[in-house]
Protein backbone atom coordinates (compact mmCIF):
# COMPACT_ATOMS: atom_id res chain seq x y z
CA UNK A 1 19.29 -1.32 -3.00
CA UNK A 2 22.30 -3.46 -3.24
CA UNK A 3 20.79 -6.42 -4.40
CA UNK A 4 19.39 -4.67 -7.19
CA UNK A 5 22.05 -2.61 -8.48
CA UNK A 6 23.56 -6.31 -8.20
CA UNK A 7 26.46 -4.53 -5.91
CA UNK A 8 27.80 -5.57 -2.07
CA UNK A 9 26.45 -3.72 0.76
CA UNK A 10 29.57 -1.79 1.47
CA UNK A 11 29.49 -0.08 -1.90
CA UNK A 12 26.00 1.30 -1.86
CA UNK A 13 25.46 4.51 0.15
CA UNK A 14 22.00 6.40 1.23
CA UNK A 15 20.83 9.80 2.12
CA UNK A 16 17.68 10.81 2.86
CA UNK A 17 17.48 14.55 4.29
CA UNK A 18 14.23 14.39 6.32
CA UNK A 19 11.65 17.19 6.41
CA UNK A 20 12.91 19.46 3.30
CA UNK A 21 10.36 22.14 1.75
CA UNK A 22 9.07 20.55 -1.28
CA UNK A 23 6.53 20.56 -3.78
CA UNK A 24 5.53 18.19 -6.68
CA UNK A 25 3.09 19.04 -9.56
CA UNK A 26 1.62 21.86 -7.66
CA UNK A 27 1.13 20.46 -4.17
CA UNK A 28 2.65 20.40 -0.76
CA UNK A 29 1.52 16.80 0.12
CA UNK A 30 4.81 15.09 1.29
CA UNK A 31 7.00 13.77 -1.14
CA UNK A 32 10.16 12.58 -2.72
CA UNK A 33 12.84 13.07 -4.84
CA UNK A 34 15.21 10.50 -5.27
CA UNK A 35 18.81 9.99 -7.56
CA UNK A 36 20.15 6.64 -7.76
CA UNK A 37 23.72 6.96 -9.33
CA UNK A 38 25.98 3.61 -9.87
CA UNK A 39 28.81 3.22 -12.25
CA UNK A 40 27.96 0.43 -14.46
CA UNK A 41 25.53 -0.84 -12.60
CA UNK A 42 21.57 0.88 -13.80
CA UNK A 43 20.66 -0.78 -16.96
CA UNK A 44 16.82 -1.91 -18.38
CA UNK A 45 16.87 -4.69 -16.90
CA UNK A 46 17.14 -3.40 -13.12
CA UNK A 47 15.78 -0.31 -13.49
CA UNK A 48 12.61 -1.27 -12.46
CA UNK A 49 13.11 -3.56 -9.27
CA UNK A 50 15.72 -0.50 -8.38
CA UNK A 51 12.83 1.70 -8.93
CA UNK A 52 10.84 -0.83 -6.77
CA UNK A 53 13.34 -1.04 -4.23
CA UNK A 54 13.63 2.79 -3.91
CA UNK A 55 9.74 3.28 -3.52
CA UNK A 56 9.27 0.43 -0.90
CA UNK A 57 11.84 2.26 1.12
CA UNK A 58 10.21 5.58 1.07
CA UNK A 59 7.19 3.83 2.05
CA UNK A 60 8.18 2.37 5.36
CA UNK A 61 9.14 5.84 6.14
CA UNK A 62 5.48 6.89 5.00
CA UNK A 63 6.26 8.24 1.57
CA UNK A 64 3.00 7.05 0.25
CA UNK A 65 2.99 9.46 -3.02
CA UNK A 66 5.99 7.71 -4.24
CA UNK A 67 3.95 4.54 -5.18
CA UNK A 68 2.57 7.00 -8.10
CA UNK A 69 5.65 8.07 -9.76
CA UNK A 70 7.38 4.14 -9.50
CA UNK A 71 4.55 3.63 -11.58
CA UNK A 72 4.85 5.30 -14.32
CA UNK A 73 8.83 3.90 -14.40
């Protein structure tokens, strides 16, 4: 995430709350939501490898249904 935002490790900051009751376009299959905030820092140019970044994360933790809406970013 750092890299992309183009920021140092130290100022970039996650949270992922694990196991929260969620549903996307009608289904319960597990999922994500994600919010990327930065000031100064999300432009065109990096939004996608941010975007890329973000959904390659998710999948390690096996956030497979993530792939679909990086997509369409």
């Amino acid at each position: 995430m750092a890299k992309g935002l183009g920021k140092p490790d130290s100022y970039v900051a996650i949270q992922v709350n694990d196991k929260q009751a969620m549903m996307w376009g009608g289904s319960d299959e597990p999922c994500a939501l994600c919010t990327v905030a930065s000031l100064g820092a999300i432009n065109l140019k990096n939004n996608k490898a941010v975007s890329k970044d973000v959904c390659d994360l998710l999948a390690e933790v096996r956030f497979i249904v993530c792939r679909q809406a990086c997509a369409s970013m």
